[in-house]
PDB file of N, CA and C in Angstrom:
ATOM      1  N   UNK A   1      47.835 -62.507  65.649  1.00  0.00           N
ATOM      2  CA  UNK A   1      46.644 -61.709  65.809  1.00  0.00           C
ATOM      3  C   UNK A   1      45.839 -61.675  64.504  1.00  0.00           C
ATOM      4  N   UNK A   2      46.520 -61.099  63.224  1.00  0.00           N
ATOM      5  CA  UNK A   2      45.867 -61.375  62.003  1.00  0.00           C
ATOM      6  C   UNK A   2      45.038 -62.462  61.859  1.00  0.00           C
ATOM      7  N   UNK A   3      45.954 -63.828  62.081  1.00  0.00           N
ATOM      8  CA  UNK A   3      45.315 -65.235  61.775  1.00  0.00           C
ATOM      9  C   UNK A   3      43.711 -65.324  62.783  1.00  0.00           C
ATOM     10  N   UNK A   4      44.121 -64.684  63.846  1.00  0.00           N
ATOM     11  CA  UNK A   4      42.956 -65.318  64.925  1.00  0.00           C
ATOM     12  C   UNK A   4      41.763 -64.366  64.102  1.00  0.00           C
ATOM     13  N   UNK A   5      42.128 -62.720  63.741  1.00  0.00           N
ATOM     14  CA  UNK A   5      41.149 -62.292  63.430  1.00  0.00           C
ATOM     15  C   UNK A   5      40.821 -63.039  61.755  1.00  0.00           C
ATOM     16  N   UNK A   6      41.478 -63.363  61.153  1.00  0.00           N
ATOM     17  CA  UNK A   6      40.833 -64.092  59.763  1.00  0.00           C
ATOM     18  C   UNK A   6      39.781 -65.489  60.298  1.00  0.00           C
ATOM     19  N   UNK A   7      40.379 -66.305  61.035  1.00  0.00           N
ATOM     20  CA  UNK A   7      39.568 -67.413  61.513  1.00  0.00           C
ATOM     21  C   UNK A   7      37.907 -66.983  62.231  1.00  0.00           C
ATOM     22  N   UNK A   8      38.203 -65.722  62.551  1.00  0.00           N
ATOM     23  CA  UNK A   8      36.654 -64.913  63.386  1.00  0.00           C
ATOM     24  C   UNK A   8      36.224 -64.865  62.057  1.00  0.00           C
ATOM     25  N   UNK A   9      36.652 -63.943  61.795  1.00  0.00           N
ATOM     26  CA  UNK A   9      35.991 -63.482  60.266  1.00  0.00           C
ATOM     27  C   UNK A   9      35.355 -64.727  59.110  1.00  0.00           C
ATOM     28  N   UNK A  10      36.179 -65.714  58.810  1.00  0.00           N
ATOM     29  CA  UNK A  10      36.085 -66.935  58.595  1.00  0.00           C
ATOM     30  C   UNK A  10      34.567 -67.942  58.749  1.00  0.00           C
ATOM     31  N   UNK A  11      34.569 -68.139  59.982  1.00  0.00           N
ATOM     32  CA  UNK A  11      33.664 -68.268  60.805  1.00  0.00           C
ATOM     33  C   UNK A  11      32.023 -67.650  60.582  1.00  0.00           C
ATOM     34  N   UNK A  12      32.185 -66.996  60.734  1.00  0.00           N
ATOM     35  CA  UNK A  12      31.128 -65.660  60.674  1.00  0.00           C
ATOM     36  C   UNK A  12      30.352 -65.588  58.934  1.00  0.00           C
ATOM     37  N   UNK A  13      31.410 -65.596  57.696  1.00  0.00           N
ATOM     38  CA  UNK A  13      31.022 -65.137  57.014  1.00  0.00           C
ATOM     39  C   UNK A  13      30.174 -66.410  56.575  1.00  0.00           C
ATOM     40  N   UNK A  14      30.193 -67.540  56.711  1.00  0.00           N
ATOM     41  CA  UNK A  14      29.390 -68.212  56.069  1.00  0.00           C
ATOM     42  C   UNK A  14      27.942 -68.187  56.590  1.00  0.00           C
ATOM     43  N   UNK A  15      27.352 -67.461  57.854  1.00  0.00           N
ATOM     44  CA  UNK A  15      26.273 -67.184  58.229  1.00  0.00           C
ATOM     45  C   UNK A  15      25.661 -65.971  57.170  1.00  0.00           C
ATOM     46  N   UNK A  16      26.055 -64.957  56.623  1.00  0.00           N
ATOM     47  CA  UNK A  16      25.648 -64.261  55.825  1.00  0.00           C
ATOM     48  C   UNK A  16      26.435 -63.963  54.648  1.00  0.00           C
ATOM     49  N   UNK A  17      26.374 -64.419  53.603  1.00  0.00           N
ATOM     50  CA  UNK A  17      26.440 -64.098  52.380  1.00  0.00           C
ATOM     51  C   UNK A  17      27.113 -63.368  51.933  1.00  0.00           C
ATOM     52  N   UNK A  18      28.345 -62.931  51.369  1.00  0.00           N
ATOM     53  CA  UNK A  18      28.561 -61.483  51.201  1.00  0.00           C
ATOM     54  C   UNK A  18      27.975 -61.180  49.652  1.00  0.00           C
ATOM     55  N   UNK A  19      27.766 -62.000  48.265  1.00  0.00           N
ATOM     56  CA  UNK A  19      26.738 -61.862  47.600  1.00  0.00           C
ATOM     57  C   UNK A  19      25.622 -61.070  47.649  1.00  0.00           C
ATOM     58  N   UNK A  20      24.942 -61.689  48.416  1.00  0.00           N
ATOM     59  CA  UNK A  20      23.706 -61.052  49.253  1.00  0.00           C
ATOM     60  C   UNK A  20      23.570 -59.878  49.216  1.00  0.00           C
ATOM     61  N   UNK A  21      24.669 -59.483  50.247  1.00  0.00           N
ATOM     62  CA  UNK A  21      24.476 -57.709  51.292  1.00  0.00           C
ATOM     63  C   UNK A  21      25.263 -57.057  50.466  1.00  0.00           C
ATOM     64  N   UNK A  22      26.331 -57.705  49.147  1.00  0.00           N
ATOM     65  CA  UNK A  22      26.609 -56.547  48.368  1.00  0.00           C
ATOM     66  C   UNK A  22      25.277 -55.971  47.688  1.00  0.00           C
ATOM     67  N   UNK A  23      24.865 -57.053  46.785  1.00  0.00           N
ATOM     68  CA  UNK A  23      23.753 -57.060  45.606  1.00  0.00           C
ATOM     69  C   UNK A  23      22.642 -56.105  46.498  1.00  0.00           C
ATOM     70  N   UNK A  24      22.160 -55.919  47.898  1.00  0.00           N
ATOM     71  CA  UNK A  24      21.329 -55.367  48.205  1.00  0.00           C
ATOM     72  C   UNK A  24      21.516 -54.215  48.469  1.00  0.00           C
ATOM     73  N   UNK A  25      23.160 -54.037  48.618  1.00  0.00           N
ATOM     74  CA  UNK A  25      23.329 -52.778  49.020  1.00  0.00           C
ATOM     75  C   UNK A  25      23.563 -51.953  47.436  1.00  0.00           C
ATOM     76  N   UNK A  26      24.210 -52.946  46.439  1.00  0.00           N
ATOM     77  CA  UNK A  26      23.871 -51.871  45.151  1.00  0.00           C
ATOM     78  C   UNK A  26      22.527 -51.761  44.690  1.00  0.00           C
ATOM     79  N   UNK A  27      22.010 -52.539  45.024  1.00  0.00           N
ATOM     80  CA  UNK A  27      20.077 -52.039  44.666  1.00  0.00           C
ATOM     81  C   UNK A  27      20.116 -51.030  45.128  1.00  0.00           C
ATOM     82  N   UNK A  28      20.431 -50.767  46.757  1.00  0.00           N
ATOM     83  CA  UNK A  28      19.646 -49.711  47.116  1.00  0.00           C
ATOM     84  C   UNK A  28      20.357 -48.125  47.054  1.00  0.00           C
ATOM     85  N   UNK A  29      21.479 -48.183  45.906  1.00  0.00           N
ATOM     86  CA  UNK A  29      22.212 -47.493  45.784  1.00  0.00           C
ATOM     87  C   UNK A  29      21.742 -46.880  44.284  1.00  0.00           C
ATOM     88  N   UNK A  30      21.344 -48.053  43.606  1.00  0.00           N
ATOM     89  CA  UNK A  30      21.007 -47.701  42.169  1.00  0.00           C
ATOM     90  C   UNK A  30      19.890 -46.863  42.328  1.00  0.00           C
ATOM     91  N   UNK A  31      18.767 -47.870  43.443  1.00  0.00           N
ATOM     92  CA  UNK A  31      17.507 -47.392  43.613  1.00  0.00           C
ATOM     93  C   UNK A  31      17.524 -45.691  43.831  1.00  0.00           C
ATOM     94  N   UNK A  32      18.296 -45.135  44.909  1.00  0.00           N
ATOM     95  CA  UNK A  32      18.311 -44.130  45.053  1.00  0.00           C
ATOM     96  C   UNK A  32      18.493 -43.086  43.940  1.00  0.00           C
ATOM     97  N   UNK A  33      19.991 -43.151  43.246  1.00  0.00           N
ATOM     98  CA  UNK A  33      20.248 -42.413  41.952  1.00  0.00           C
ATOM     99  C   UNK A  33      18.930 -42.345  40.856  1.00  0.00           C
ATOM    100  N   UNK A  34      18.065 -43.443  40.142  1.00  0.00           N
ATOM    101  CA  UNK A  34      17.132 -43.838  39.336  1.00  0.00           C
ATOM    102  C   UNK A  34      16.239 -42.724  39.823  1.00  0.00           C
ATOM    103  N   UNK A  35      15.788 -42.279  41.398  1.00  0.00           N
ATOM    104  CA  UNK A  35      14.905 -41.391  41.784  1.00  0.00           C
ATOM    105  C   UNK A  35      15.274 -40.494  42.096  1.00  0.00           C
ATOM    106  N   UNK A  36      16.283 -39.939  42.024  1.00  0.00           N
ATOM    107  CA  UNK A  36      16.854 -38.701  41.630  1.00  0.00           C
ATOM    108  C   UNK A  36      16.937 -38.545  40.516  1.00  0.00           C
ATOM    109  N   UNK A  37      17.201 -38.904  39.475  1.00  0.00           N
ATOM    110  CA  UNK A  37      17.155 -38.650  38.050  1.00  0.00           C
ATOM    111  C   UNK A  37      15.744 -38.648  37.671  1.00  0.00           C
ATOM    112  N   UNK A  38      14.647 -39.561  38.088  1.00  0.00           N
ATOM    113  CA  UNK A  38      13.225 -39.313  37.859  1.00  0.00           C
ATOM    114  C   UNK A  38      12.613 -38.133  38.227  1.00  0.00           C
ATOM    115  N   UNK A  39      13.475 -37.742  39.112  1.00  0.00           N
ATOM    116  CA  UNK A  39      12.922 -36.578  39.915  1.00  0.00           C
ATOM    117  C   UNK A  39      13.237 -35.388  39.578  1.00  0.00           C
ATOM    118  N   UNK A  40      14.353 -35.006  39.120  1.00  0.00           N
ATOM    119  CA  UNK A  40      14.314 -34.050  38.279  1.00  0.00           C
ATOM    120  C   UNK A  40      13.600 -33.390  37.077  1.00  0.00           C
ATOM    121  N   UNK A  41      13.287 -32.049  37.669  1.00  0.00           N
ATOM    122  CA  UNK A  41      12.154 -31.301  36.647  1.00  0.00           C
ATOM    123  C   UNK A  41      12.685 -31.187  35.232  1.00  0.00           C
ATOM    124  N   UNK A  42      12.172 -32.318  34.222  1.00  0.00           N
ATOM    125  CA  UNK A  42      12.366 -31.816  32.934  1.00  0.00           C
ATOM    126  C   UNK A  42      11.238 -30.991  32.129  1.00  0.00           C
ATOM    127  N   UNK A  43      11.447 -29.834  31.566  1.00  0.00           N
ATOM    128  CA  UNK A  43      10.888 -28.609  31.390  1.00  0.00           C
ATOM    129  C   UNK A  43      10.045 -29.308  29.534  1.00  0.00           C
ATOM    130  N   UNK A  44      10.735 -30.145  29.209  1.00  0.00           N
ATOM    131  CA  UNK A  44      10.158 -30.724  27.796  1.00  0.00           C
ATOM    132  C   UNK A  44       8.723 -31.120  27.929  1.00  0.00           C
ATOM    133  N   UNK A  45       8.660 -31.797  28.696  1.00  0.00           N
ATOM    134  CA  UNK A  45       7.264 -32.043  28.985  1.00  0.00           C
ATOM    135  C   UNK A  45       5.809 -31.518  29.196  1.00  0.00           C
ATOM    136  N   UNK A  46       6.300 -30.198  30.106  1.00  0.00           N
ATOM    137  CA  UNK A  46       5.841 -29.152  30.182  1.00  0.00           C
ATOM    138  C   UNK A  46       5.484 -28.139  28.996  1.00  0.00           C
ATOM    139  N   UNK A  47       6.630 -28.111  28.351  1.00  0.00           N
ATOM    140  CA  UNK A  47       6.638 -27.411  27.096  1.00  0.00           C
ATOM    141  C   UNK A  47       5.678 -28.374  26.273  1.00  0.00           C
ATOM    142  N   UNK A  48       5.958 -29.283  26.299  1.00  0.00           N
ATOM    143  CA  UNK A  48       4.602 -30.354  25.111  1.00  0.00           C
ATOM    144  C   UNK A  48       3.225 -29.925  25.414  1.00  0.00           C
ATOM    145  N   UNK A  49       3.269 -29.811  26.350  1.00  0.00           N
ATOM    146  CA  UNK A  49       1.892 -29.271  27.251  1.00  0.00           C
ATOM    147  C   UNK A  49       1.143 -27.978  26.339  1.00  0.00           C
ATOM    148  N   UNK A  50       2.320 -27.322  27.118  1.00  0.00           N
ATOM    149  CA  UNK A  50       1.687 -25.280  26.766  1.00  0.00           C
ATOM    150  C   UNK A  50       1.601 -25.672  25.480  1.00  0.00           C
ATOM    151  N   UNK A  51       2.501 -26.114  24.370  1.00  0.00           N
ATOM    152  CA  UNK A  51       2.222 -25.894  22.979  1.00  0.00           C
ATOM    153  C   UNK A  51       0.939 -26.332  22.531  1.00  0.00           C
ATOM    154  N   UNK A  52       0.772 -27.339  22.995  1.00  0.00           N
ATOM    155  CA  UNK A  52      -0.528 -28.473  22.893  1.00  0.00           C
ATOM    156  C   UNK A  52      -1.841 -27.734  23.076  1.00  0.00           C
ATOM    157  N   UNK A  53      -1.787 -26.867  24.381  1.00  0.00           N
ATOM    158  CA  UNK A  53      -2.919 -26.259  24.340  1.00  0.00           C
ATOM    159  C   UNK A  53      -3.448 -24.827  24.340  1.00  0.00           C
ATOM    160  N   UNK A  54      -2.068 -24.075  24.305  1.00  0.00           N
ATOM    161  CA  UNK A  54      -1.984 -23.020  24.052  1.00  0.00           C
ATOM    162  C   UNK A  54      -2.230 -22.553  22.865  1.00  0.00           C
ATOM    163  N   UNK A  55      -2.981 -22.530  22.090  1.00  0.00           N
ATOM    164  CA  UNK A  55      -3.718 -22.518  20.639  1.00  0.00           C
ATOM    165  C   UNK A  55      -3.042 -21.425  20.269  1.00  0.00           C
ATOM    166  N   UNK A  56      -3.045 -20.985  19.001  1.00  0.00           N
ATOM    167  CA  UNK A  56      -3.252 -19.798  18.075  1.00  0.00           C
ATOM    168  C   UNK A  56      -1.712 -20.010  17.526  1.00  0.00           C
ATOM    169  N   UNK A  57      -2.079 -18.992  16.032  1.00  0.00           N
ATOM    170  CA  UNK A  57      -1.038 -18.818  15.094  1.00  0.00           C
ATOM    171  C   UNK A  57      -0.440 -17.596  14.565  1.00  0.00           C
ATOM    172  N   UNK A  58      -1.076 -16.951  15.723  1.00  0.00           N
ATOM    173  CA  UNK A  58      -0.975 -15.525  15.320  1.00  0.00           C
ATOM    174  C   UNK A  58      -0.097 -14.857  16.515  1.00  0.00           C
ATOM    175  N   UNK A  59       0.580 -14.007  16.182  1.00  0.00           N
ATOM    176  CA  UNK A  59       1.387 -12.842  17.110  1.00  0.00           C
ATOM    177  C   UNK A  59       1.172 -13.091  18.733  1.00  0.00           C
ATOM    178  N   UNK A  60       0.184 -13.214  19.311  1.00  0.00           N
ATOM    179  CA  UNK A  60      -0.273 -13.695  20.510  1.00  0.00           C
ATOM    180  C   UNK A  60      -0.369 -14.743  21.102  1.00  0.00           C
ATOM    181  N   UNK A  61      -0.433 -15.348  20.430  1.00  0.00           N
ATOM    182  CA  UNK A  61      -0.432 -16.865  21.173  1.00  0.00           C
ATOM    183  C   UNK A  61       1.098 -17.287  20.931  1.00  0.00           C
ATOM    184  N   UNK A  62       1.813 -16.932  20.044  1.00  0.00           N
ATOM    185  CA  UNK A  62       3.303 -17.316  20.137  1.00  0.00           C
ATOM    186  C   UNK A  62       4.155 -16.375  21.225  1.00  0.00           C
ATOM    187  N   UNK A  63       3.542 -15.602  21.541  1.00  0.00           N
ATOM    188  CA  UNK A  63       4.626 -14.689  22.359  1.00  0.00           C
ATOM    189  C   UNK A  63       3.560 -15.013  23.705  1.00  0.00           C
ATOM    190  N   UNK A  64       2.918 -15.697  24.066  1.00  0.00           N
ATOM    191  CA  UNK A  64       2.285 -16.162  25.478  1.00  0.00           C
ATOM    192  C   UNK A  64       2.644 -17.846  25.259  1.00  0.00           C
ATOM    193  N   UNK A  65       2.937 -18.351  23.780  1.00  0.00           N
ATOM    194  CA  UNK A  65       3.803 -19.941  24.870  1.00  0.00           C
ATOM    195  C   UNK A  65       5.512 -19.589  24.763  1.00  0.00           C
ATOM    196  N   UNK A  66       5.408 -18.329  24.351  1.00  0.00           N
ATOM    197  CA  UNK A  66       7.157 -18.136  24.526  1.00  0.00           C
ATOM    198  C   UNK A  66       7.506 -17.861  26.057  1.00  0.00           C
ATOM    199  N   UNK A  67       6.400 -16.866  26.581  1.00  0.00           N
ATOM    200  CA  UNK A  67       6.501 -16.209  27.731  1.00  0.00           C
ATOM    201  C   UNK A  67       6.446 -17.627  28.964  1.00  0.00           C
ATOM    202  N   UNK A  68       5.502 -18.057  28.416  1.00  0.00           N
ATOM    203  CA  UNK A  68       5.396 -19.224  29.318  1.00  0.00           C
ATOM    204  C   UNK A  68       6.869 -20.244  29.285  1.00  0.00           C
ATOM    205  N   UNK A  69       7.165 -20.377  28.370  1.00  0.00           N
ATOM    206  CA  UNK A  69       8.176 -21.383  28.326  1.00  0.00           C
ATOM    207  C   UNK A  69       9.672 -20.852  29.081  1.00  0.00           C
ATOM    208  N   UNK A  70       9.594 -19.322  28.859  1.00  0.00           N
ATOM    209  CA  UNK A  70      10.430 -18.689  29.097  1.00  0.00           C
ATOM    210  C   UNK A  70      10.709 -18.969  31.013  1.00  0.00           C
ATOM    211  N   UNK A  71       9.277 -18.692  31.649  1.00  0.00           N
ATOM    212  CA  UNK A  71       9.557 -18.973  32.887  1.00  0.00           C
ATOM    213  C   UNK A  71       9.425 -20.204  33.869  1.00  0.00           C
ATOM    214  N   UNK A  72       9.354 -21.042  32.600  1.00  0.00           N
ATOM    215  CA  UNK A  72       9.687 -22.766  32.989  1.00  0.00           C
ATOM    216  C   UNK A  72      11.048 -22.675  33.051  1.00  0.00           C
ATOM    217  N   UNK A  73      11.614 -22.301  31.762  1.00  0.00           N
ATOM    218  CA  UNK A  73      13.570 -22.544  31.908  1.00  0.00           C
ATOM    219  C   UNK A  73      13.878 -21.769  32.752  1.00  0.00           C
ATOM    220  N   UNK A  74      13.071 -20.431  33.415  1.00  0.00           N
ATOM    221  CA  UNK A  74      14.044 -19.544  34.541  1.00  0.00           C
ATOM    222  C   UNK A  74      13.192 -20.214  35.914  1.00  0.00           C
ATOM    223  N   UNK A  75      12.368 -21.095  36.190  1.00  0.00           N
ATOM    224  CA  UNK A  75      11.786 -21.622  37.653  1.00  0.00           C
ATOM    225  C   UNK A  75      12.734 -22.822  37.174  1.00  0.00           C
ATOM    226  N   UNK A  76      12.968 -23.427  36.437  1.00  0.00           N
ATOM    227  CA  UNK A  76      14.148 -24.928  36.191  1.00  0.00           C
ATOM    228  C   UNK A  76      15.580 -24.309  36.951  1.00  0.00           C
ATOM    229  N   UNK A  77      15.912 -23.141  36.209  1.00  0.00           N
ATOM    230  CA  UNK A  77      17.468 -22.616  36.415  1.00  0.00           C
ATOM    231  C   UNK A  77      17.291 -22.500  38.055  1.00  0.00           C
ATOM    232  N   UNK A  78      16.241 -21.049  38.603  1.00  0.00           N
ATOM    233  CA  UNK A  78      16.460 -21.144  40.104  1.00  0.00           C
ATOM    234  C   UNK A  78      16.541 -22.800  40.815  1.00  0.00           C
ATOM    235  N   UNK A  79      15.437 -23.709  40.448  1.00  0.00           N
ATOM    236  CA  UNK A  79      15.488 -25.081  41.363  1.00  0.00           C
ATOM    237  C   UNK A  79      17.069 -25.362  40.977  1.00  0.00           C
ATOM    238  N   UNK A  80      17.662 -25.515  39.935  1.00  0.00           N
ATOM    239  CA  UNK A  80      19.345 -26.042  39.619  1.00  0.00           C
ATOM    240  C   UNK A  80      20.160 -25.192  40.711  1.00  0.00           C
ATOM    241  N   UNK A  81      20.104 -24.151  40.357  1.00  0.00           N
ATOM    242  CA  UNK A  81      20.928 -23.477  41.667  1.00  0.00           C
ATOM    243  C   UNK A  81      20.769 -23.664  42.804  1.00  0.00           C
ATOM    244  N   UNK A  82      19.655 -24.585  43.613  1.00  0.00           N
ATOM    245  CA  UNK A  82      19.927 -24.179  44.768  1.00  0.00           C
ATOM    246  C   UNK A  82      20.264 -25.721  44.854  1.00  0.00           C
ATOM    247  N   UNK A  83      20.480 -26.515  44.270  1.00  0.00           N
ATOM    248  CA  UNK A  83      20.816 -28.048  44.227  1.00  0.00           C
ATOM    249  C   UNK A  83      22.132 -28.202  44.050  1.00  0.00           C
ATOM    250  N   UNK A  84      22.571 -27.911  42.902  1.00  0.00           N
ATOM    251  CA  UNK A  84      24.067 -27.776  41.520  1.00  0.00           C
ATOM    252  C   UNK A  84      24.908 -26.888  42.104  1.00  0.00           C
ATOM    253  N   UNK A  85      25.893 -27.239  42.466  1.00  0.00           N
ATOM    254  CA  UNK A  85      27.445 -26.011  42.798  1.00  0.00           C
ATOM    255  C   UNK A  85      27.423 -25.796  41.260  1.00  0.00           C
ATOM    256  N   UNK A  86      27.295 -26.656  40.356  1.00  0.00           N
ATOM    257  CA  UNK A  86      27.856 -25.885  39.259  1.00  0.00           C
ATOM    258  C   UNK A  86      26.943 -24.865  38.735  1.00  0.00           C
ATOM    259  N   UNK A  87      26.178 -25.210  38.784  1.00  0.00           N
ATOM    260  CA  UNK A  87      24.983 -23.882  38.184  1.00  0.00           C
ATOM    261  C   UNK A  87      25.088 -22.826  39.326  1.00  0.00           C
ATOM    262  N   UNK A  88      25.293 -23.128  40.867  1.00  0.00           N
ATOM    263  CA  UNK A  88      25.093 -21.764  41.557  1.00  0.00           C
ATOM    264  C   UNK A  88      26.031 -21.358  41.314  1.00  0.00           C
ATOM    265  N   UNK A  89      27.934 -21.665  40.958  1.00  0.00           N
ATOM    266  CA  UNK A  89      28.775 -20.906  40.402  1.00  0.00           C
ATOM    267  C   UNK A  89      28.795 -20.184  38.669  1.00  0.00           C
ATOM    268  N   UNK A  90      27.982 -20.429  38.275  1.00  0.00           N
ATOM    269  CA  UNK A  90      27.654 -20.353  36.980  1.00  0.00           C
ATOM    270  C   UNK A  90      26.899 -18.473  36.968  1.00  0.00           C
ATOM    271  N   UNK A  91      25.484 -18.948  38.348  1.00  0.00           N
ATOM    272  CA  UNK A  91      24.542 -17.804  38.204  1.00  0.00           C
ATOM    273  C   UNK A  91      24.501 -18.026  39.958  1.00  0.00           C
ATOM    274  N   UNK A  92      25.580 -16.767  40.620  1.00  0.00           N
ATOM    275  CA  UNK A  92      25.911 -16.808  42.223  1.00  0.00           C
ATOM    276  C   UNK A  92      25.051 -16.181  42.538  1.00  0.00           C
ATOM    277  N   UNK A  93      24.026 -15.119  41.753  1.00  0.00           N
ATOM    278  CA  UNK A  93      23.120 -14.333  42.253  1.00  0.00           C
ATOM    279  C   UNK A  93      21.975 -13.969  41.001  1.00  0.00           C
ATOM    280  N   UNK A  94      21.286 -13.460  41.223  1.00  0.00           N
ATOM    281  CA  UNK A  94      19.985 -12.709  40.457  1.00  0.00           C
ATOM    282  C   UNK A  94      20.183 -11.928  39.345  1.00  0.00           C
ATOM    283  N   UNK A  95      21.533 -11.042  39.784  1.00  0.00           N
ATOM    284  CA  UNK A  95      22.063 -10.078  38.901  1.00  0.00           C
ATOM    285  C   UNK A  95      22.743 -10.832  37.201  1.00  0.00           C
ATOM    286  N   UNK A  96      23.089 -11.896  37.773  1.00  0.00           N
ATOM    287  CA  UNK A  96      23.907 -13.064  36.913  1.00  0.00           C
ATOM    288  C   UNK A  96      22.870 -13.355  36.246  1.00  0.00           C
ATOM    289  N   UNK A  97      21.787 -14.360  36.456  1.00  0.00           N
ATOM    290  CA  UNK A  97      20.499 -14.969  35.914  1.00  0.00           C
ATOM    291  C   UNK A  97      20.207 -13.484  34.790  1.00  0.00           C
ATOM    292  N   UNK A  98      19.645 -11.898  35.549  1.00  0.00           N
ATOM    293  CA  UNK A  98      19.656 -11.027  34.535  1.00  0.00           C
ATOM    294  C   UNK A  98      20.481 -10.997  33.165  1.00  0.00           C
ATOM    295  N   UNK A  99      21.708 -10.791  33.808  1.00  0.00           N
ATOM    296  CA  UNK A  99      22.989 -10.488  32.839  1.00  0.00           C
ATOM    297  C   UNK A  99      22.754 -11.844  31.594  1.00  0.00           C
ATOM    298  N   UNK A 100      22.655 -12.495  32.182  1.00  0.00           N
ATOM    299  CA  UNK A 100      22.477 -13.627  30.823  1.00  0.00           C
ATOM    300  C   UNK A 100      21.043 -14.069  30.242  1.00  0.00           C
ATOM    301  N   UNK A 101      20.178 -13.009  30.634  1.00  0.00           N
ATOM    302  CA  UNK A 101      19.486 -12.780  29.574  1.00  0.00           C
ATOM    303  C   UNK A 101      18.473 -13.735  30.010  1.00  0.00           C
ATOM    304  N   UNK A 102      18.284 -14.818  30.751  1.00  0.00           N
ATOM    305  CA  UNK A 102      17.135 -15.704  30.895  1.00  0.00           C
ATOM    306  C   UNK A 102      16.020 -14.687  31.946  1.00  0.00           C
ATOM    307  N   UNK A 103      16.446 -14.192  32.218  1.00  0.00           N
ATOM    308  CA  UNK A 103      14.958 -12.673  33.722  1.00  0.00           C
ATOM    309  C   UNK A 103      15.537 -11.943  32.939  1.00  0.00           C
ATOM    310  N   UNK A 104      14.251 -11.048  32.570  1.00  0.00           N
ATOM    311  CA  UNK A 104      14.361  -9.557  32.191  1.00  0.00           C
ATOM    312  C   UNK A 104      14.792  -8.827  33.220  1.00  0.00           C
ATOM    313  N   UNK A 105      14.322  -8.652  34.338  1.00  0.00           N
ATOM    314  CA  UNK A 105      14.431  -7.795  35.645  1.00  0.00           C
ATOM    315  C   UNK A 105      14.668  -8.508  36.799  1.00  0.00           C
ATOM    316  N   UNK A 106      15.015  -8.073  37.541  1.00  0.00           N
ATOM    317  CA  UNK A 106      15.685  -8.724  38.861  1.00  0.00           C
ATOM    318  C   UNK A 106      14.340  -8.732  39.612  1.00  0.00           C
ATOM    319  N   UNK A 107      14.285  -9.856  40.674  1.00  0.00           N
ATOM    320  CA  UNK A 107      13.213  -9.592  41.499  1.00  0.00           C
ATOM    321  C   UNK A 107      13.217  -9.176  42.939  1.00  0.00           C
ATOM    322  N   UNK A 108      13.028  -8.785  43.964  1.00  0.00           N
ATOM    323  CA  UNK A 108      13.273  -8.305  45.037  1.00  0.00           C
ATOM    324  C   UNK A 108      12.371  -9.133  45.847  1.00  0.00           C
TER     325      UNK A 108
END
């Protein structure tokens, strides 16, 4: 039975390649991961931004690109949690995110 099924198999494979349908299937494996990693919100960029045009040197303008930056890393953290087991075990709720200091206040 083995032999008959190796001789099918045999047969068969020289119509398609296995070269081929590996190499295409790790493209489209890489492809996928590459756009998930592109796709993820990196907050640096953003931050280049606010600094860039958020002017001033005085008391106010540093504590409005702090504020700002502040709720880039806490809208980054919520998108991680609802993606990441490890970040939603990290921060399981709102109260957590508080407790460590990234939200002043909880939101309802």
């Amino acid at each position: 039975m083995f032999e008959k099924l190796s001789m099918y198999c045999d047969k068969y494979a020289e119509q398609i390649p296995v070269t081929f349908v590996l190499g295409f299937y790790v493209t489209l494996v890489v492809n996928r991961w590459w756009n998930q990693f592109v796709n993820l919100p990196w907050p640096d960029r953003l931050m280049f931004h606010i600094s860039s045009c958020v002017q001033g040197k005085d008391e106010y303008g540093r504590l409005l690109r702090r504020t700002m930056v502040r709720y880039v890393n806490l809208t980054s953290l919520l998108i991680f949690r609802s993606v990441s087991t490890a970040v939603c075990k990290r921060f399981p709720t709102m109260d957590h995110v508080v407790e460590a200091g990234v939200c002043s206040a909880k939101f309802d």
